[in-house]
C-alpha atoms as a PDB file:
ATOM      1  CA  UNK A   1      78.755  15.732   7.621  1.00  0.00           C
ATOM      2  CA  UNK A   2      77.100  16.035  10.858  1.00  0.00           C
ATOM      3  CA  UNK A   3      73.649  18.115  10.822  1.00  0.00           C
ATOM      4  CA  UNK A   4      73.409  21.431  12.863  1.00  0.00           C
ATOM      5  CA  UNK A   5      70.037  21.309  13.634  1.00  0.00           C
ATOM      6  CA  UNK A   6      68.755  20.594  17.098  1.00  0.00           C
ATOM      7  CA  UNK A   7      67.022  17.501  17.682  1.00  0.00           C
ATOM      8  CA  UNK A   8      63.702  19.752  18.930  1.00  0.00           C
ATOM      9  CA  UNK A   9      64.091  21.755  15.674  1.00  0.00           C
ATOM     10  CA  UNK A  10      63.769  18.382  14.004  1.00  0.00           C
ATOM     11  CA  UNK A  11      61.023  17.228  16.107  1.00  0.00           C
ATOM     12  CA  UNK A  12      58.713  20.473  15.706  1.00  0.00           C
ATOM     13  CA  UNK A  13      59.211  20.187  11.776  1.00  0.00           C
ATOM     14  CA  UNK A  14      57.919  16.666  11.489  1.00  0.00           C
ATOM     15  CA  UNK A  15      54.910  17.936  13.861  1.00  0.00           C
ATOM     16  CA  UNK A  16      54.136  20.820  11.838  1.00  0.00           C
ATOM     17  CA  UNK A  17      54.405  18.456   9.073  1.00  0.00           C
ATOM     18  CA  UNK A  18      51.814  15.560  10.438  1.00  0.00           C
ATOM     19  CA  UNK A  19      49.467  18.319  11.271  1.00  0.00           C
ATOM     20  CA  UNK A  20      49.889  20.060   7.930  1.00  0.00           C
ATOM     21  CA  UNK A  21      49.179  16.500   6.327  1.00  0.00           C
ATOM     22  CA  UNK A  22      46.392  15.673   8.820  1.00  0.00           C
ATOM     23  CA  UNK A  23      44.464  19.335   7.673  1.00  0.00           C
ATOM     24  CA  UNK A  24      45.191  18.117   4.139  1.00  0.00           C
ATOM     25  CA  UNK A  25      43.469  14.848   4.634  1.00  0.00           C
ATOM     26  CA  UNK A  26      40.553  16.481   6.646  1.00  0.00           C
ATOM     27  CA  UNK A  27      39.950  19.351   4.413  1.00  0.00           C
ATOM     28  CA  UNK A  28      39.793  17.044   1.615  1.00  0.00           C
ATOM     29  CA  UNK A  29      37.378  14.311   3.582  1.00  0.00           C
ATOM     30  CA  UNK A  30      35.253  17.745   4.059  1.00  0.00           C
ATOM     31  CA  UNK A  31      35.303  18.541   0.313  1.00  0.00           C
ATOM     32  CA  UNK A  32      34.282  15.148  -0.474  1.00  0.00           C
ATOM     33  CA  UNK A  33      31.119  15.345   1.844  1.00  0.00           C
ATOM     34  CA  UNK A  34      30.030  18.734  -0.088  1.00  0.00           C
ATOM     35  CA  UNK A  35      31.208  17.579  -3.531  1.00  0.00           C
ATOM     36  CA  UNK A  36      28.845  14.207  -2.411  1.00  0.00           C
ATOM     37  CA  UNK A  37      25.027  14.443  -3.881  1.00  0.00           C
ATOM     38  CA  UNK A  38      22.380  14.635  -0.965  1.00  0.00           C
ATOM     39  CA  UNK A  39      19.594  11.068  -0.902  1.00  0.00           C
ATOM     40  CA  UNK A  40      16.748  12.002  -2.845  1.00  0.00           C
ATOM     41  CA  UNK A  41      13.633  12.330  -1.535  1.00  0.00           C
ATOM     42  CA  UNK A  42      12.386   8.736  -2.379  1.00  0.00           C
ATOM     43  CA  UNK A  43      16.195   7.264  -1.171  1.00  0.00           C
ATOM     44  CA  UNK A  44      16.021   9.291   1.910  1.00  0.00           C
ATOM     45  CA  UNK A  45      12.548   7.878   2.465  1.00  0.00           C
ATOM     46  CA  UNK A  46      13.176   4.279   2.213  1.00  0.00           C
ATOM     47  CA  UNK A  47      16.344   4.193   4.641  1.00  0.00           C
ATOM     48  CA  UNK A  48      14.125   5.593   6.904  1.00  0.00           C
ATOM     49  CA  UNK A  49      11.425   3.025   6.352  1.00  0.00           C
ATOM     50  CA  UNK A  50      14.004   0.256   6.048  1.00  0.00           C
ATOM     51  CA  UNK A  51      14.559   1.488   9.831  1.00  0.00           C
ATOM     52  CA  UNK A  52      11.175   0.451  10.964  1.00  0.00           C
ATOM     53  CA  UNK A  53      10.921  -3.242  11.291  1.00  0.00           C
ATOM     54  CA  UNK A  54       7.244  -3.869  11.841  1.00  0.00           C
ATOM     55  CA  UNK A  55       6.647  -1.947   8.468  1.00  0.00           C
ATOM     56  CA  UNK A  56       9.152  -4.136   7.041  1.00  0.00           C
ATOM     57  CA  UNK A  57       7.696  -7.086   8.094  1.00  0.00           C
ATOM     58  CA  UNK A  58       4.473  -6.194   6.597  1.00  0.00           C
ATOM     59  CA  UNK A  59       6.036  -5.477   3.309  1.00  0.00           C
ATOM     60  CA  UNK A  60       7.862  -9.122   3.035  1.00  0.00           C
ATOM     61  CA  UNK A  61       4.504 -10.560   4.135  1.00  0.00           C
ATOM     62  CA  UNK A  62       2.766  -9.071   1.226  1.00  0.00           C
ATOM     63  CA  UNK A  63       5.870  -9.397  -0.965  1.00  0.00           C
ATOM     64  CA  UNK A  64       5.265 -13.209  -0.321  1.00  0.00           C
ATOM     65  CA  UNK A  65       1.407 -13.030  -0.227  1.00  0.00           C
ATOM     66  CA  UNK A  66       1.559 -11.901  -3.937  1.00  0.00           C
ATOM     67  CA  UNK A  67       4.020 -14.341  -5.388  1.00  0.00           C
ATOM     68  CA  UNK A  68       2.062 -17.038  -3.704  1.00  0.00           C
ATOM     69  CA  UNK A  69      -1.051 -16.221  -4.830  1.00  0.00           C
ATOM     70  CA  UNK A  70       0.148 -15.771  -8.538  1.00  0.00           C
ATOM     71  CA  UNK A  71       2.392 -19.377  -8.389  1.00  0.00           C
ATOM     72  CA  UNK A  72       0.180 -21.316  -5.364  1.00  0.00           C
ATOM     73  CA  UNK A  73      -2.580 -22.223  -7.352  1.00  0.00           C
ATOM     74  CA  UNK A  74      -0.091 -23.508 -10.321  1.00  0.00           C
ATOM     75  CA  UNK A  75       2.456 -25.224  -8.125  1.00  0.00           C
ATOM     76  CA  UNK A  76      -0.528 -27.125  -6.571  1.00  0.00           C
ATOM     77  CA  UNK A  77      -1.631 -30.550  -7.782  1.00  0.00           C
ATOM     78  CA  UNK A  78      -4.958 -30.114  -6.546  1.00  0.00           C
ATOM     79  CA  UNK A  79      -7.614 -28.184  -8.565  1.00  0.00           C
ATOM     80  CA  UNK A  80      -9.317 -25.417  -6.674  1.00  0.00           C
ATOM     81  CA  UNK A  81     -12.859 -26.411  -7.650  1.00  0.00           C
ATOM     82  CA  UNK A  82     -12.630 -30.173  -7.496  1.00  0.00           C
ATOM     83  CA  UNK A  83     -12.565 -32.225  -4.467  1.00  0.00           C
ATOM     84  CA  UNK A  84     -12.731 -35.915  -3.443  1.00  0.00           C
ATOM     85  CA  UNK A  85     -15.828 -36.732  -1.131  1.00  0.00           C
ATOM     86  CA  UNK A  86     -13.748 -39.496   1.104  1.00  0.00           C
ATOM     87  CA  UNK A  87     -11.082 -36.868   1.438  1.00  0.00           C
ATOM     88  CA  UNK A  88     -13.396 -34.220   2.980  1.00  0.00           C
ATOM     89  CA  UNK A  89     -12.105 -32.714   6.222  1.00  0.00           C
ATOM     90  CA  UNK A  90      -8.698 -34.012   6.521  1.00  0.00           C
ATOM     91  CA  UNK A  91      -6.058 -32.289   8.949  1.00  0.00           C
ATOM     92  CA  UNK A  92      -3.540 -30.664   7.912  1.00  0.00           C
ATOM     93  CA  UNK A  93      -0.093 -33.216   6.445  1.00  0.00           C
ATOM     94  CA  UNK A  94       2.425 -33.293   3.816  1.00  0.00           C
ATOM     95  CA  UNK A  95      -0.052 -34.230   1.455  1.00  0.00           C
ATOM     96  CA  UNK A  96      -2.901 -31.601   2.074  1.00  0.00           C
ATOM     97  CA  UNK A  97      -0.688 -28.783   4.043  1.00  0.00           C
ATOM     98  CA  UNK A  98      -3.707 -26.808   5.202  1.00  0.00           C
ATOM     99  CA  UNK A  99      -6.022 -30.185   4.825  1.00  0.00           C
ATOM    100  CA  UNK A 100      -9.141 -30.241   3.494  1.00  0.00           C
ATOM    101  CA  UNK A 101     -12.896 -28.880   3.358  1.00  0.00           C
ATOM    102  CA  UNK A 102     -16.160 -30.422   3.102  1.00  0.00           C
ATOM    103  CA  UNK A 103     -16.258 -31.359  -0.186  1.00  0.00           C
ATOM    104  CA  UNK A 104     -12.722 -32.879  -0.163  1.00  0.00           C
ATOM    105  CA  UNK A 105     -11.141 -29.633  -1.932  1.00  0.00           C
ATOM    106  CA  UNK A 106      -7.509 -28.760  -0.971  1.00  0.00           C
ATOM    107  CA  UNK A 107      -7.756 -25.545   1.524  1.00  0.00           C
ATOM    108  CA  UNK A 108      -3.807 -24.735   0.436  1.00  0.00           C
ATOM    109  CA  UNK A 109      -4.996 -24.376  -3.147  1.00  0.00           C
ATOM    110  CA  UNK A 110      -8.194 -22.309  -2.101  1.00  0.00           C
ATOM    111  CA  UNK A 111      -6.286 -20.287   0.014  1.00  0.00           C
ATOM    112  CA  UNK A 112      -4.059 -18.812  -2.481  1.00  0.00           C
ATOM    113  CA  UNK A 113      -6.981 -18.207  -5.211  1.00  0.00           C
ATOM    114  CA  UNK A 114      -9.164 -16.630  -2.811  1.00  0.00           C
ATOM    115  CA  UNK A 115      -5.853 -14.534  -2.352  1.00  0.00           C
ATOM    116  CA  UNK A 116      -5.561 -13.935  -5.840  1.00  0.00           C
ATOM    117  CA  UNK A 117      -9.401 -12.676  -5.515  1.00  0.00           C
ATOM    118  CA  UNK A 118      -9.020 -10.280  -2.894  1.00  0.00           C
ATOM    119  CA  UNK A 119      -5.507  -8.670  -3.838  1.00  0.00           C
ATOM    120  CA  UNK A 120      -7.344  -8.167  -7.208  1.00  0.00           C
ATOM    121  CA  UNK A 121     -10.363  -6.715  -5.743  1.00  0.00           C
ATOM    122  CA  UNK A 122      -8.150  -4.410  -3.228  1.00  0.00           C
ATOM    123  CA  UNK A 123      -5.822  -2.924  -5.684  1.00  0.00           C
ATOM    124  CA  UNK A 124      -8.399  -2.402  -8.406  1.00  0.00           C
ATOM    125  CA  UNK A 125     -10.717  -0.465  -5.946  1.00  0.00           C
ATOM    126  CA  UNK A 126      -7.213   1.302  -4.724  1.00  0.00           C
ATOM    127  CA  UNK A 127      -6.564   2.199  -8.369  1.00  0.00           C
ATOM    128  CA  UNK A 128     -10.259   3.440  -9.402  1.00  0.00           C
ATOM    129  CA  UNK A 129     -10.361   5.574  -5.831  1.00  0.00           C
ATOM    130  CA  UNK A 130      -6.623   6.882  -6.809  1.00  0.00           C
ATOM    131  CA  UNK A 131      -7.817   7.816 -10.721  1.00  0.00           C
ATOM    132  CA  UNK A 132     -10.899   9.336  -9.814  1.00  0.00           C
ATOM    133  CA  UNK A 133      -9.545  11.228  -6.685  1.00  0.00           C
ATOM    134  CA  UNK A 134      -6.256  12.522  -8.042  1.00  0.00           C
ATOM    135  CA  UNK A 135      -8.470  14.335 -11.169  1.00  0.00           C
ATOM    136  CA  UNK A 136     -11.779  15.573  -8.901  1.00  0.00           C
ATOM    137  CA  UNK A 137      -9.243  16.787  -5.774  1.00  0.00           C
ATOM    138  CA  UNK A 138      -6.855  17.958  -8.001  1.00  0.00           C
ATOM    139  CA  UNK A 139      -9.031  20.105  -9.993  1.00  0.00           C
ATOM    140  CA  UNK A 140     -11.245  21.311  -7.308  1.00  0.00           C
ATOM    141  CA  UNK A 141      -8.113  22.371  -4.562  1.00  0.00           C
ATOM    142  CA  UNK A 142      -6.613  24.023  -7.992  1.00  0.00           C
ATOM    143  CA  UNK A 143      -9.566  25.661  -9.747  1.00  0.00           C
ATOM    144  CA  UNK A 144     -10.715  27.576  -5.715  1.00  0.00           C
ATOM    145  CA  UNK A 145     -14.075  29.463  -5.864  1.00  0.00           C
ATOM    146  CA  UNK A 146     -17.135  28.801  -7.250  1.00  0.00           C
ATOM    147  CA  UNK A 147     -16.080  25.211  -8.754  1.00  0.00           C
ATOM    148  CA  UNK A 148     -14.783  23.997  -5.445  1.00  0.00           C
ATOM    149  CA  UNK A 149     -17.074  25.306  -3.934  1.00  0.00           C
ATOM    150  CA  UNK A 150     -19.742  23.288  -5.639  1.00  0.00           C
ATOM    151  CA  UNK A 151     -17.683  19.808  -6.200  1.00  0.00           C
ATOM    152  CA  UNK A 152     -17.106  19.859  -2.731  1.00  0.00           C
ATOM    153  CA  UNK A 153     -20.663  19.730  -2.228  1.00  0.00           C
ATOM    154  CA  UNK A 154     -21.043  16.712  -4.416  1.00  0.00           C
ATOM    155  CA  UNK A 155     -18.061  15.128  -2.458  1.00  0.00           C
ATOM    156  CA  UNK A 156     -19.897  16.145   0.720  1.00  0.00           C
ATOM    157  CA  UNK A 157     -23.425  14.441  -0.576  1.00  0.00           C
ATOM    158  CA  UNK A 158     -21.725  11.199  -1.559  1.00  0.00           C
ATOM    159  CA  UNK A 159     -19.709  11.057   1.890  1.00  0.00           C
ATOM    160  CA  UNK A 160     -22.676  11.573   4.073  1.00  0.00           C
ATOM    161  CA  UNK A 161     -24.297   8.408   2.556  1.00  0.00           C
ATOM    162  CA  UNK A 162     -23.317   5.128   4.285  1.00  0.00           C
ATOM    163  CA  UNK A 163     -20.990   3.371   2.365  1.00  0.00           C
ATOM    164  CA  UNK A 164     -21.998  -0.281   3.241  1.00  0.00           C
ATOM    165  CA  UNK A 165     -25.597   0.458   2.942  1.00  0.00           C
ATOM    166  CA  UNK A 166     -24.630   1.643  -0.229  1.00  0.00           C
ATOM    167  CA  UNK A 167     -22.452  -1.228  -1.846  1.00  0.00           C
ATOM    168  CA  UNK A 168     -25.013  -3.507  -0.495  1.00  0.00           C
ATOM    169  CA  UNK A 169     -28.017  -1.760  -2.447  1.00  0.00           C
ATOM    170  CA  UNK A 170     -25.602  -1.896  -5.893  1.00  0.00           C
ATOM    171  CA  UNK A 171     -25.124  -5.613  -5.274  1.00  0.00           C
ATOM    172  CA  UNK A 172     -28.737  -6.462  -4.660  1.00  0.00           C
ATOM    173  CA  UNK A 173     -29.746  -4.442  -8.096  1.00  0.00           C
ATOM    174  CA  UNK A 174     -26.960  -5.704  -9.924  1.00  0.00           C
ATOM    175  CA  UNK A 175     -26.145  -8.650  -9.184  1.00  0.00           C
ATOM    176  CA  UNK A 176     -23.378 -10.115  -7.340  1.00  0.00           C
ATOM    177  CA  UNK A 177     -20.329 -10.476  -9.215  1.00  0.00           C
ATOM    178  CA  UNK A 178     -16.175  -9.798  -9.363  1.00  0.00           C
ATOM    179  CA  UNK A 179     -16.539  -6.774 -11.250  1.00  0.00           C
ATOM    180  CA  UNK A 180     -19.891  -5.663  -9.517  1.00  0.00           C
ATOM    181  CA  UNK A 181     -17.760  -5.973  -6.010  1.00  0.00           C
ATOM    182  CA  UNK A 182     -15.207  -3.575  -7.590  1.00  0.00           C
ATOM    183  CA  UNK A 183     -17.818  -1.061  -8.955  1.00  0.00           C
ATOM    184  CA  UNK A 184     -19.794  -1.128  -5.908  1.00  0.00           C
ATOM    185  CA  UNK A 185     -16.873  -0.620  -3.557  1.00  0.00           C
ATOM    186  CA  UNK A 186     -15.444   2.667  -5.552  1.00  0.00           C
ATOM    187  CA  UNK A 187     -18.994   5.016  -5.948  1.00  0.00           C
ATOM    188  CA  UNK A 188     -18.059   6.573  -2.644  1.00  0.00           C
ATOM    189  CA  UNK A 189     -15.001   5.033  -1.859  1.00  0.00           C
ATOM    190  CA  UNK A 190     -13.023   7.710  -4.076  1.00  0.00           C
ATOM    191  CA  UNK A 191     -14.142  10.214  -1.844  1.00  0.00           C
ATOM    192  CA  UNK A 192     -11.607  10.292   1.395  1.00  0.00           C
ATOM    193  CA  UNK A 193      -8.982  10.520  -1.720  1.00  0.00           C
ATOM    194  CA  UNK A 194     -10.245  13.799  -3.224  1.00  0.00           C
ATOM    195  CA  UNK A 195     -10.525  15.067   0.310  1.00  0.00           C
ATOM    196  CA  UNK A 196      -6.735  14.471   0.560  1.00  0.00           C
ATOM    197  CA  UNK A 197      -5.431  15.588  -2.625  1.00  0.00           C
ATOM    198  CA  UNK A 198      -7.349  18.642  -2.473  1.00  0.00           C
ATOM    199  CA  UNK A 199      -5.767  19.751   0.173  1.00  0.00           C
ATOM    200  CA  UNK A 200      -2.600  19.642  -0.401  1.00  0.00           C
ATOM    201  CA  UNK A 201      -2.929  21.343  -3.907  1.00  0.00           C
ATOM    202  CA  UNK A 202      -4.250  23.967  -2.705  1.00  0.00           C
ATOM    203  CA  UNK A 203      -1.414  24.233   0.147  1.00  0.00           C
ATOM    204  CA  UNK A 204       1.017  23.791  -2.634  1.00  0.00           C
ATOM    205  CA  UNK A 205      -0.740  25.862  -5.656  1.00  0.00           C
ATOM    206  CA  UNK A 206       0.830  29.113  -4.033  1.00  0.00           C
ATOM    207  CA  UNK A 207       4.505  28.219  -4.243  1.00  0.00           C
ATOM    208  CA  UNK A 208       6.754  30.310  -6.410  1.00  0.00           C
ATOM    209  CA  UNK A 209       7.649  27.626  -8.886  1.00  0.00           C
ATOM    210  CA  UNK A 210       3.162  26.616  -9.646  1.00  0.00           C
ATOM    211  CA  UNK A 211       2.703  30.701  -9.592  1.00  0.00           C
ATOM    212  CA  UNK A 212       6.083  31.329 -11.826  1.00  0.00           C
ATOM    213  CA  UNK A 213       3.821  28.672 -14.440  1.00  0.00           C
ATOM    214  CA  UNK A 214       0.945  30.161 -14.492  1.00  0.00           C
ATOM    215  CA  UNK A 215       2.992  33.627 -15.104  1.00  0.00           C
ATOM    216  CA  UNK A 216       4.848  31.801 -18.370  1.00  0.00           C
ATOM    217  CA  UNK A 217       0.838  30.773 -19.257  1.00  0.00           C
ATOM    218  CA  UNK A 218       1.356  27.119 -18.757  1.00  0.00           C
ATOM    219  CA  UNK A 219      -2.102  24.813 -19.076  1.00  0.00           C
ATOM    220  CA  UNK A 220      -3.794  23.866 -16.161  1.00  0.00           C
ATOM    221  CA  UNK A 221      -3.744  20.117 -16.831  1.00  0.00           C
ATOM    222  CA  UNK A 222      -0.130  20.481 -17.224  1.00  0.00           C
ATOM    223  CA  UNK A 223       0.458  22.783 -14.098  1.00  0.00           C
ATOM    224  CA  UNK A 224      -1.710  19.869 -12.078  1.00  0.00           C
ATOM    225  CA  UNK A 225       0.362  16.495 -13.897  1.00  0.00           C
ATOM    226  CA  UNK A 226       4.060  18.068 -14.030  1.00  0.00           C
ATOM    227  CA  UNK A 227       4.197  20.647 -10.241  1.00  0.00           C
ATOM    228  CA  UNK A 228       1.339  19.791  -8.015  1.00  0.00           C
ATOM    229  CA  UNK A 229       0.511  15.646  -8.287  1.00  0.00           C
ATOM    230  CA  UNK A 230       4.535  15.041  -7.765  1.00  0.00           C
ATOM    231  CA  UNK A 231       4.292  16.744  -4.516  1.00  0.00           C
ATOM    232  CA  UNK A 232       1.363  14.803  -2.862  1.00  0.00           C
ATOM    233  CA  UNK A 233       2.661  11.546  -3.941  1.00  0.00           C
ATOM    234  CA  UNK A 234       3.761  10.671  -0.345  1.00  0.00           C
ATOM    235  CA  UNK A 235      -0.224  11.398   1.220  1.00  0.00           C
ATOM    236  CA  UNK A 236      -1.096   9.564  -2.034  1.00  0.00           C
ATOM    237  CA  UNK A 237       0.620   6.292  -1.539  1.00  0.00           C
ATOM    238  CA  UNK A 238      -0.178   6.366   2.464  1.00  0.00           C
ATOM    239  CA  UNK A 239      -4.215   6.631   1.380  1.00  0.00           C
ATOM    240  CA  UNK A 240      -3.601   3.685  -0.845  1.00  0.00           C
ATOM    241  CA  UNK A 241      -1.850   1.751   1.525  1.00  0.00           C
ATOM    242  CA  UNK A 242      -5.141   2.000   3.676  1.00  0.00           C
ATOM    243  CA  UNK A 243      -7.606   1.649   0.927  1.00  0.00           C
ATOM    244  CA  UNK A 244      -6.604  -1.536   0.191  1.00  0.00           C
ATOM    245  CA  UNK A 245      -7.314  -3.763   2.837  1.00  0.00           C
ATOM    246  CA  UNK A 246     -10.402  -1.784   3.715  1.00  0.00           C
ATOM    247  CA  UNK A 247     -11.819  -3.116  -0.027  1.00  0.00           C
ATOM    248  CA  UNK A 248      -9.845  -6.637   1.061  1.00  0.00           C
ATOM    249  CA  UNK A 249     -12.133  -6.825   3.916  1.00  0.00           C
ATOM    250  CA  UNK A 250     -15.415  -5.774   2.389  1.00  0.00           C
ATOM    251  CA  UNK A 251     -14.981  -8.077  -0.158  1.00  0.00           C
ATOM    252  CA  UNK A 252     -14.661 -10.914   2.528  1.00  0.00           C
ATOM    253  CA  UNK A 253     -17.749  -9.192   4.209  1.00  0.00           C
ATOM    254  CA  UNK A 254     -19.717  -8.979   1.429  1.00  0.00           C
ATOM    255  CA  UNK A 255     -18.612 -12.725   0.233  1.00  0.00           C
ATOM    256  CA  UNK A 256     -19.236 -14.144   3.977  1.00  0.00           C
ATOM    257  CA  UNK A 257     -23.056 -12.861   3.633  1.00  0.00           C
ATOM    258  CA  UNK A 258     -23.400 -14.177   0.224  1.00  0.00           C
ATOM    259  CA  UNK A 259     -23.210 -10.940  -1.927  1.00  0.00           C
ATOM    260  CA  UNK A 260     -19.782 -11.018  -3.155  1.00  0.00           C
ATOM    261  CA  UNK A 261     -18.114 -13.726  -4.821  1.00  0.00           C
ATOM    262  CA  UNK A 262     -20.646 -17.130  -4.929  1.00  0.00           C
ATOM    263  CA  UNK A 263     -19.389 -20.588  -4.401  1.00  0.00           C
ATOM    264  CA  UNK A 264     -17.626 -22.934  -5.873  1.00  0.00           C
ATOM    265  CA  UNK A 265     -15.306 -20.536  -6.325  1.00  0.00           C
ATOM    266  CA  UNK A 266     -12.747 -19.514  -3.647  1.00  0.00           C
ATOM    267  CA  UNK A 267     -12.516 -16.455  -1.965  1.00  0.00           C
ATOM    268  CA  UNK A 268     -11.784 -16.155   1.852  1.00  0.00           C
ATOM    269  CA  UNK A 269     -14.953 -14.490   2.588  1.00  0.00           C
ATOM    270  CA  UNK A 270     -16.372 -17.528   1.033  1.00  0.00           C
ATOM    271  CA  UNK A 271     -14.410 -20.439   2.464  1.00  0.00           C
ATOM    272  CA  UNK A 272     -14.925 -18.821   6.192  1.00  0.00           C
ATOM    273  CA  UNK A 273     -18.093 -18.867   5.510  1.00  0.00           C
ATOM    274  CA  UNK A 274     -18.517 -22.654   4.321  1.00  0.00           C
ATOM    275  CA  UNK A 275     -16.233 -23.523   7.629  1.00  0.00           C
ATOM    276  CA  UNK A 276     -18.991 -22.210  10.024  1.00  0.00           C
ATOM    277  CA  UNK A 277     -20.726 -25.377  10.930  1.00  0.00           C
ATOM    278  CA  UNK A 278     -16.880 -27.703  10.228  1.00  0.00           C
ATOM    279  CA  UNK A 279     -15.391 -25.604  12.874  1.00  0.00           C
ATOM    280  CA  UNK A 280     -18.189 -26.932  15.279  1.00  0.00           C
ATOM    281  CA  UNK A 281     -16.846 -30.401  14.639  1.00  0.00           C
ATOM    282  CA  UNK A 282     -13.405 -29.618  15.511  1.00  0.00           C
ATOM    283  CA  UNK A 283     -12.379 -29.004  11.795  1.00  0.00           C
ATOM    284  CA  UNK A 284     -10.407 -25.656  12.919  1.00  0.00           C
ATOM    285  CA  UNK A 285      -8.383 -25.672   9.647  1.00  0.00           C
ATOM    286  CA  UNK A 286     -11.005 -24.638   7.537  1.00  0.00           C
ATOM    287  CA  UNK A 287     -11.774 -21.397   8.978  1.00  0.00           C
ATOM    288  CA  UNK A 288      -7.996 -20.542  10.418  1.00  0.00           C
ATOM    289  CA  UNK A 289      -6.485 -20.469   7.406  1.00  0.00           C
ATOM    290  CA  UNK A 290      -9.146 -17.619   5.310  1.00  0.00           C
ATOM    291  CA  UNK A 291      -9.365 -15.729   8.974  1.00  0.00           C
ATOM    292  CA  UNK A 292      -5.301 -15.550   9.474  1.00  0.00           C
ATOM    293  CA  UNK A 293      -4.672 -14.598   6.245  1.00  0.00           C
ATOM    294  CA  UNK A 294      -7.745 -12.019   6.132  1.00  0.00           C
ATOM    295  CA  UNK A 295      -6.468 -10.565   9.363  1.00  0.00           C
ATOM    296  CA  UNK A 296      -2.436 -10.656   8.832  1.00  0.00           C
ATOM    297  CA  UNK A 297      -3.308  -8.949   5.477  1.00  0.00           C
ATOM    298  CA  UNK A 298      -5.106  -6.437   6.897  1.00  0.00           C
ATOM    299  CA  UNK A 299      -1.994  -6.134   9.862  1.00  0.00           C
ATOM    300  CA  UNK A 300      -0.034  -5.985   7.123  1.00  0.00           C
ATOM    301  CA  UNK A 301      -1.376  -3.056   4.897  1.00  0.00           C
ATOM    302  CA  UNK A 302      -1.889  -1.104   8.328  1.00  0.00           C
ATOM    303  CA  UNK A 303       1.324  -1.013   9.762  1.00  0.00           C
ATOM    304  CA  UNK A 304       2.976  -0.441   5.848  1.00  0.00           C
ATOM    305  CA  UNK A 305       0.989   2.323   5.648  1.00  0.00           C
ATOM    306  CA  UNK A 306       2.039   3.637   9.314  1.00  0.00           C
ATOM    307  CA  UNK A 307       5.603   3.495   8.275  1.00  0.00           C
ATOM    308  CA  UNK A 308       5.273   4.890   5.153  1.00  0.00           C
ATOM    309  CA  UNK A 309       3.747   7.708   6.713  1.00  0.00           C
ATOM    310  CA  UNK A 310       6.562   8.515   8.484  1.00  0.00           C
ATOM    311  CA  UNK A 311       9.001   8.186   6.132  1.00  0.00           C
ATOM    312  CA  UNK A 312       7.490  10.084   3.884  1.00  0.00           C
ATOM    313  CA  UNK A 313       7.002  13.009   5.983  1.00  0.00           C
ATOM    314  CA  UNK A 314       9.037  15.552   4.658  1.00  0.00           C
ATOM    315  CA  UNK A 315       9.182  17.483   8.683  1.00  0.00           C
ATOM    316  CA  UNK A 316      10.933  14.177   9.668  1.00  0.00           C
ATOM    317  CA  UNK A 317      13.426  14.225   7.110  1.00  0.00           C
ATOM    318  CA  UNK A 318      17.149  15.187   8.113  1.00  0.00           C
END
């Protein structure tokens, strides 16, 4: 039986239909995007970090930096300490890879304690500076008045003294020493992090959701731990990405002079500082290993920080 539709009739139903069914798939698409859940602010934060490749080089440099200095020293036949006089300033081979010093020690094996050293010195200042600064920022930018009015004071005090001056009078008096380094380089070095924290509580201690606590008669401790520190992590981890190199390379400072750590032991404040008079005789090695690794961790920490900065800035975020 032969149809009695036109052909155009035909033609404009299976167009209707395609669009109908194109609208259907496109509405639904649509619906999936809404019904989708938003990054987080942390996910959101590192796709837009993994975006900047000179922060991501730093962060596989010190990704690598750590795991070497926590396996080097073991994977290494050569004891960090003990060296053999007729080996003493060999170049660099397969059998010493960053050759040797004056006393015949193994400068790979050196390397990666004295790495060990500072990484250890840098985040345990970072730490003490984050700990102390978190509690003194957070409860003077909270608290207002008369009690910030005076701990800013103290904070103003401590930052008007000069900091090297000041670690290098606690080493004299006390003696130099690992833990001595680490005291000396936090009694003022907390201070920039109070600065920070305390302002943005006190930016943030006027939203709705801190006042609507207060209003239910919340603690202050807990009003500080569970609404304000979550929301100055991001300034938080950008301070400690600069704080630690800066106690990195006064620990190599201090160590180069002779008040930090005191040989035999490594440290690459200490081995530049025994490679003065080799590099004089052409033994580069000695002092380019310590300085690169001073400098590129320093490079490192820096342009982290930079891009963690940025991707942490909420006014960036789309």
């Amino acid at each position: 039986m032969k149809s009695n539709q036109h052909p155009h009739h035909i033609a404009a139903k299976e167009q209707i239909h395609d669009d109908w069914f194109r609208w259907r798939e496109k509405d639904k698409s649509e619906q999936e995007q809404v019904s989708r859940p938003s990054l987080s602010y942390w996910k959101d934060a590192w796709r837009r970090l993994r975006k900047n490749k000179l922060a991501m080089l730093g962060l596989v440099f010190l990704i690598v930096l750590i795991i070497m200095a926590i396996f080097g020293p073991i994977l290494s036949p050569y004891e960090v300490n003990k060296g053999v006089l007729s080996d003493q300033y060999q170049a660099p081979s397969s059998e010493h890879w960053f050759g040797t010093d004056s006393h015949g020690r193994d400068v790979f094996t050196r390397t990666w304690y004295g790495a060990r050293i500072s990484l250890f010195v840098g985040f345990m200042a970072a730490l003490i500076d984050v700990t102390i600064g978190i509690v003194w920022g957070g409860i003077s930018g909270y608290k207002g008045g008369r009690t910030d009015n005076i701990m800013m004071r103290i904070i103003e005090i401590l930052y008007g003294l000069p900091y090297l001056l000041v670690v290098i009078l606690l080493l004299v008096v006390l003696g130099p020493s690992l833990s001595t380094i680490i005291v000396a380089l936090t009694v003022t070095g907390w201070v920039g992090m109070a600065r920070i924290v305390r302002g943005q509580v006190m930016q943030i201690k006027n939203y709705e959701y801190v006042l609507a606590s207060k209003s239910f008669g919340t603690k202050t401790s807990r009003i500080i731990r569970r609404n304000l520190l979550p929301n100055t992590m991001g300034p938080i981890i950008v301070q400690m990405t600069l704080t630690v190199p800066s106690a990195i390379f006064a620990e190599a400072f201090l160590s180069f002079i002779g008040l930090g750590i005191q040989a035999p032991y490594a440290s690459w404040g200490v081995m530049a500082n025994d490679s003065l008079g080799a590099i004089l005789s052409g033994n580069w090695w000695t002092l380019f290993f310590p300085a690169f690794f001073i400098s590129f961790t320093m490079f490192a920490f820096n342009v982290l920080g930079d891009g963690l900065q940025d991707a942490l800035d909420p006014k960036l975020r789309k």
